[in-house]
PDB file of N, CA and C in Angstrom:
ATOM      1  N   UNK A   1      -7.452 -11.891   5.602  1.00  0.00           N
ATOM      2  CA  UNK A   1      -8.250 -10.718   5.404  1.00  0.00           C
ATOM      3  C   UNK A   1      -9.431 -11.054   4.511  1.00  0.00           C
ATOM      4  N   UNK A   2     -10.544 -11.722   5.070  1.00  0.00           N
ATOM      5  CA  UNK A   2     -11.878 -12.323   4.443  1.00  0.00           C
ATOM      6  C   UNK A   2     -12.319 -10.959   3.769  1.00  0.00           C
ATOM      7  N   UNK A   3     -12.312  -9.901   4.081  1.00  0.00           N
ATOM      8  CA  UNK A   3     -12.998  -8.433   3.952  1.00  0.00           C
ATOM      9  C   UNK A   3     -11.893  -8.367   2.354  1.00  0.00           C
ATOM     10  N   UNK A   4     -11.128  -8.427   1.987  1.00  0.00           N
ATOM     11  CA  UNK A   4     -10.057  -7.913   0.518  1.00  0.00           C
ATOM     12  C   UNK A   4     -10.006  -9.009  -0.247  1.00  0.00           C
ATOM     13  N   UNK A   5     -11.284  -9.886  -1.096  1.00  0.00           N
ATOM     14  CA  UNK A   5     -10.741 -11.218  -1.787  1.00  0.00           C
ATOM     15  C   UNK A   5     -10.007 -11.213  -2.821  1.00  0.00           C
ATOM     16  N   UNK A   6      -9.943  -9.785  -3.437  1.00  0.00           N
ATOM     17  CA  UNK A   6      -9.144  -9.784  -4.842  1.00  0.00           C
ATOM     18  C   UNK A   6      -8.513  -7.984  -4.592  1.00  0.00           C
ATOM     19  N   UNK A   7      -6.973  -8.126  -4.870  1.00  0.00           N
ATOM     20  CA  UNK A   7      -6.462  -6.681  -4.419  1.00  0.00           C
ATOM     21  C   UNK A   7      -5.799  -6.952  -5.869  1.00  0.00           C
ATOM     22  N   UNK A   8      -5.744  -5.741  -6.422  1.00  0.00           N
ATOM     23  CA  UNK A   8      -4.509  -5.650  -7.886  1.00  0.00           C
ATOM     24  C   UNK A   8      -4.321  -4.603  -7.355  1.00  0.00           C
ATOM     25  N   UNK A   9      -4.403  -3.579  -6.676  1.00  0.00           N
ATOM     26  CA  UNK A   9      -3.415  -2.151  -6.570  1.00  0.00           C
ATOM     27  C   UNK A   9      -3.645  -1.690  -5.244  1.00  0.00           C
ATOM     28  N   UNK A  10      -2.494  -1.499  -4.455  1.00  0.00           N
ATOM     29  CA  UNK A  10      -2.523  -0.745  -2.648  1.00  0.00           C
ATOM     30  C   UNK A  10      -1.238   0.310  -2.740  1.00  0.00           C
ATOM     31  N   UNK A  11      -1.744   1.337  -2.551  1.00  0.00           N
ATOM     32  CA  UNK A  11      -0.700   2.580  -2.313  1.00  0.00           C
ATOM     33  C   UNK A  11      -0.752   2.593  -1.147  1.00  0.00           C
ATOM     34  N   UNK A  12       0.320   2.450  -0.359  1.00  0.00           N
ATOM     35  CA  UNK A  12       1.043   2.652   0.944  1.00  0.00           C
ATOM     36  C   UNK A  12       1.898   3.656   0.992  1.00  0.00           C
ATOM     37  N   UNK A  13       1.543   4.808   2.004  1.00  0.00           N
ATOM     38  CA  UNK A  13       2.414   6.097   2.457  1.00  0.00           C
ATOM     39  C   UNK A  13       2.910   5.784   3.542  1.00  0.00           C
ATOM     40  N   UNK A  14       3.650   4.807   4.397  1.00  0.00           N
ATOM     41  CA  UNK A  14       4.754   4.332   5.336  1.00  0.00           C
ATOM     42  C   UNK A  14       5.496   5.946   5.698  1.00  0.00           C
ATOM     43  N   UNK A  15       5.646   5.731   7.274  1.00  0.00           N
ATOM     44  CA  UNK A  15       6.006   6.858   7.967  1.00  0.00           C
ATOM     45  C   UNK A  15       7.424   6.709   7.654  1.00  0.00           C
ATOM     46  N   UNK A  16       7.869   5.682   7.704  1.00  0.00           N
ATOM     47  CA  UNK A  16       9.720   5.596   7.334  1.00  0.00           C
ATOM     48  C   UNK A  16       9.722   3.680   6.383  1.00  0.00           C
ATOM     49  N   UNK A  17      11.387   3.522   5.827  1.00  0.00           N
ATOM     50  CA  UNK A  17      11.505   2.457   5.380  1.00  0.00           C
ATOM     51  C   UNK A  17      11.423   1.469   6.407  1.00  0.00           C
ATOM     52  N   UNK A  18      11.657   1.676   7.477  1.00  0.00           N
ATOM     53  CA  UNK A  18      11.304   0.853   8.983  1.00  0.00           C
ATOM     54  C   UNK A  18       9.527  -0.034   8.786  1.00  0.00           C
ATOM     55  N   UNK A  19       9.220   1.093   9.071  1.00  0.00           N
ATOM     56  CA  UNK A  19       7.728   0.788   8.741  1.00  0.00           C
ATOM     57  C   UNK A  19       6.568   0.370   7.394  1.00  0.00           C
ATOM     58  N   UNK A  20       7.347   0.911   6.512  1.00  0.00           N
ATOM     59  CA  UNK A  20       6.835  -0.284   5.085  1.00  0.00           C
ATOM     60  C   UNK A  20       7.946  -1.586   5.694  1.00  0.00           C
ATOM     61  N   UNK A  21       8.611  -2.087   5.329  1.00  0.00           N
ATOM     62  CA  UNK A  21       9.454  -3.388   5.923  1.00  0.00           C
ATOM     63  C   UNK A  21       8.825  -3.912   6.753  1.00  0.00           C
ATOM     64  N   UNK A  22       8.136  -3.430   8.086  1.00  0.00           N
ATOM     65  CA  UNK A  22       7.462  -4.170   8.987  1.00  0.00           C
ATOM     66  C   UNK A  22       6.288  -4.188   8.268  1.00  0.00           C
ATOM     67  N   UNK A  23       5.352  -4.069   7.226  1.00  0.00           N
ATOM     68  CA  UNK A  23       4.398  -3.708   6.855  1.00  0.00           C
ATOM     69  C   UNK A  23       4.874  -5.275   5.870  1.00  0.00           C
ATOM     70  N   UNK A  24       5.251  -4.988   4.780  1.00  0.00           N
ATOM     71  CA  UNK A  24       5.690  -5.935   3.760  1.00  0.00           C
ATOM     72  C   UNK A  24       5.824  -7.212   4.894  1.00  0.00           C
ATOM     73  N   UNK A  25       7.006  -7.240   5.499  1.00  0.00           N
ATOM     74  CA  UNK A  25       7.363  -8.548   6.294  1.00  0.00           C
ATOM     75  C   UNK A  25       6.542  -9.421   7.200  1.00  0.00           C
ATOM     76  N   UNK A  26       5.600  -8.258   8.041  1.00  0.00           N
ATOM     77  CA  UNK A  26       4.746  -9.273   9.256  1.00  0.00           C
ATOM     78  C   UNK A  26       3.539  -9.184   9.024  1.00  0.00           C
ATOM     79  N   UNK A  27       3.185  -8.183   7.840  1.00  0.00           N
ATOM     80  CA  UNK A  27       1.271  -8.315   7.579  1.00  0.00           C
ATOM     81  C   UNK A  27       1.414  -8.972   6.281  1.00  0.00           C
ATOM     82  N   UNK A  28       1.605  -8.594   4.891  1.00  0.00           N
ATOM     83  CA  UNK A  28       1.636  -8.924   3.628  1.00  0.00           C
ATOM     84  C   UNK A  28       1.793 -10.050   3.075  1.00  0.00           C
ATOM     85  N   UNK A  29       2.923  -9.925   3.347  1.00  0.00           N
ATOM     86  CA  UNK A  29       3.425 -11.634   3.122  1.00  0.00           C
ATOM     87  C   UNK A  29       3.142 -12.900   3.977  1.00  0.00           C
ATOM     88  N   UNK A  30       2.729 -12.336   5.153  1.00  0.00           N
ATOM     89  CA  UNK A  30       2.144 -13.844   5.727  1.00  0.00           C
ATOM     90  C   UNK A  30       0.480 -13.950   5.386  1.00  0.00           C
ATOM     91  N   UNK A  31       0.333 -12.866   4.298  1.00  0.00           N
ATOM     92  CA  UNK A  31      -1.216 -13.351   3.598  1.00  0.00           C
ATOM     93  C   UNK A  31      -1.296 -14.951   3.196  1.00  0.00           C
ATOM     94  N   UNK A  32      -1.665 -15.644   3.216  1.00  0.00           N
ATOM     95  CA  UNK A  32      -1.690 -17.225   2.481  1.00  0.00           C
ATOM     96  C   UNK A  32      -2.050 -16.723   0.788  1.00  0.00           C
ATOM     97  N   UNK A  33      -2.645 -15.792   0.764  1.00  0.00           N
ATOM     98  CA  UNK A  33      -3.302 -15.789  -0.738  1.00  0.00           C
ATOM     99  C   UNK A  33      -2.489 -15.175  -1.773  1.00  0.00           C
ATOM    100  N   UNK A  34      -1.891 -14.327  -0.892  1.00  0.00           N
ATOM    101  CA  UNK A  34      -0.532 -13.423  -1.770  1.00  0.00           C
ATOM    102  C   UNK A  34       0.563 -14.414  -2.270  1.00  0.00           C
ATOM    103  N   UNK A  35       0.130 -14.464  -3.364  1.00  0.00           N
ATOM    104  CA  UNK A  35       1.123 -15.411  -4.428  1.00  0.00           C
ATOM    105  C   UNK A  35       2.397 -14.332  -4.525  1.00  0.00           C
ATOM    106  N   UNK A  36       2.468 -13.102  -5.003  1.00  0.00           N
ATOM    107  CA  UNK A  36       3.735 -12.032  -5.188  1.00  0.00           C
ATOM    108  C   UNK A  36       3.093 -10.445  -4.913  1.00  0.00           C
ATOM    109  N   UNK A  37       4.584 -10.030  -4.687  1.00  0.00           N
ATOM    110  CA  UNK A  37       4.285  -8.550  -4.750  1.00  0.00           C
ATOM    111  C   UNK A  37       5.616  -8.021  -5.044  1.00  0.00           C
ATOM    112  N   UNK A  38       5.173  -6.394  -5.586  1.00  0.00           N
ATOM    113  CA  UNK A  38       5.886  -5.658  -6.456  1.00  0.00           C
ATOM    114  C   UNK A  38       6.161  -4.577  -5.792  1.00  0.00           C
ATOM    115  N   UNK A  39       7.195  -3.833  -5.439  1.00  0.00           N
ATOM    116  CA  UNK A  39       6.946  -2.459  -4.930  1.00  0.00           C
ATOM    117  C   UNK A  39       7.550  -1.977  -6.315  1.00  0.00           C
ATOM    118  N   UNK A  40       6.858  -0.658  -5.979  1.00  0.00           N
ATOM    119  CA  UNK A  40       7.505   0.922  -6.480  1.00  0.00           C
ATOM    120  C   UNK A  40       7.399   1.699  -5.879  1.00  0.00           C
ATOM    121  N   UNK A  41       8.823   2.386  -5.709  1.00  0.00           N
ATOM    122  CA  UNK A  41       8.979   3.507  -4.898  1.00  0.00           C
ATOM    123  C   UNK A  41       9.181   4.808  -5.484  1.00  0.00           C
ATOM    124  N   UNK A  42       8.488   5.638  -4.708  1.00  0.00           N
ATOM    125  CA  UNK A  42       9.019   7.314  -5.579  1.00  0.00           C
ATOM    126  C   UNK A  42       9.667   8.003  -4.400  1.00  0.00           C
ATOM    127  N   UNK A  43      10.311   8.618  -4.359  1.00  0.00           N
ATOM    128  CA  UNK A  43      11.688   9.408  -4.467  1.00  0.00           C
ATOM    129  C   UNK A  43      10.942  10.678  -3.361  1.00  0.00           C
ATOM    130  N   UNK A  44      10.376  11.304  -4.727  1.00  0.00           N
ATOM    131  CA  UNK A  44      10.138  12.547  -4.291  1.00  0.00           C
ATOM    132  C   UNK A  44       7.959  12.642  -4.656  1.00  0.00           C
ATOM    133  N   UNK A  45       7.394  13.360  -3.838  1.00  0.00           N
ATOM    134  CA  UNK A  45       6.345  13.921  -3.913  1.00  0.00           C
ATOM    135  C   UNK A  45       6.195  14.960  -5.432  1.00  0.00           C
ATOM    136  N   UNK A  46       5.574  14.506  -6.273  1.00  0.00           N
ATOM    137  CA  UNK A  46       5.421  15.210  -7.577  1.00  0.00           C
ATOM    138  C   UNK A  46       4.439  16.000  -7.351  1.00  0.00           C
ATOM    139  N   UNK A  47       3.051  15.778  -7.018  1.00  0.00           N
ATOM    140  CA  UNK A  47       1.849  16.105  -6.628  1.00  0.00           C
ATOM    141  C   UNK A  47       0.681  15.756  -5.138  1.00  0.00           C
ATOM    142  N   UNK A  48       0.929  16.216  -4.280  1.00  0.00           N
ATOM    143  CA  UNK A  48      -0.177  15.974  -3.156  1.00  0.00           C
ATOM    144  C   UNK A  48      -1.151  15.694  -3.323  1.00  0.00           C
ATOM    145  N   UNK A  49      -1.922  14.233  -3.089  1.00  0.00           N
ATOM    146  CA  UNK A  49      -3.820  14.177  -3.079  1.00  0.00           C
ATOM    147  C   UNK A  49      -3.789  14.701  -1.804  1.00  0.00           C
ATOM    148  N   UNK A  50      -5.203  15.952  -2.091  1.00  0.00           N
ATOM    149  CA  UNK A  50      -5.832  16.284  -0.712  1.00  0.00           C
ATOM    150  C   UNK A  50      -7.338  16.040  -1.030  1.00  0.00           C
ATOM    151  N   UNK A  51      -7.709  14.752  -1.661  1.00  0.00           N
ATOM    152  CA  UNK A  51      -9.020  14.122  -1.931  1.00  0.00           C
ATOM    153  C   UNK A  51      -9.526  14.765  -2.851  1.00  0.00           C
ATOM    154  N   UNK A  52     -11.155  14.065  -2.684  1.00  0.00           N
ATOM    155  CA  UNK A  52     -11.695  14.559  -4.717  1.00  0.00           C
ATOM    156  C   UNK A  52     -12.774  14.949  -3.968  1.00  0.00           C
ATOM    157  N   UNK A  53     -13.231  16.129  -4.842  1.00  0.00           N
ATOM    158  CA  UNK A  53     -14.024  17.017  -4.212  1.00  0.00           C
ATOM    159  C   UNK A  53     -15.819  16.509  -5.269  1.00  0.00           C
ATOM    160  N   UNK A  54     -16.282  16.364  -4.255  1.00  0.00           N
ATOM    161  CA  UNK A  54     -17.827  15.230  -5.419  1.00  0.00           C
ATOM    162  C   UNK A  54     -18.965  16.116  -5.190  1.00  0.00           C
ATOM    163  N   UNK A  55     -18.743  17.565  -4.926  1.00  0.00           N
ATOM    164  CA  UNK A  55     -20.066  18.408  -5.258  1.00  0.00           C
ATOM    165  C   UNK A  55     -20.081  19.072  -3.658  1.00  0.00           C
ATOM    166  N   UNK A  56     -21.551  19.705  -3.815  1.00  0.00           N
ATOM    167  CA  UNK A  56     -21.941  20.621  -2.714  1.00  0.00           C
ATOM    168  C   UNK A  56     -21.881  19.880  -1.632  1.00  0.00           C
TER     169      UNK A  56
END
């Protein structure tokens, strides 16, 4: 991915654990550049983004 040379933070909303797993397993990790990765998972929805609102 020539287009992302330096990533420190990706929030992923995965339709099921199926699909982060295929996400993690067959895109992510066969990055060459991706030395590690970390998940965190939440549970439950605390607050909805429905985007940021930047004027008229």
């Amino acid at each position: 991915m020539d287009e992302i040379p330096e990533c420190h933070l990706i929030c992923v909303v995965p339709r099921s654990t199926e699909d982060y797993e295929n996400l993690h397993r067959d895109r992510l990790s066969e990055i060459p550049s991706v030395t590690q990765m970390k998940m965190l998972l939440s549970l439950s929805t605390v607050k909805e983004f429905h985007g940021v609102f930047l004027g008229e």
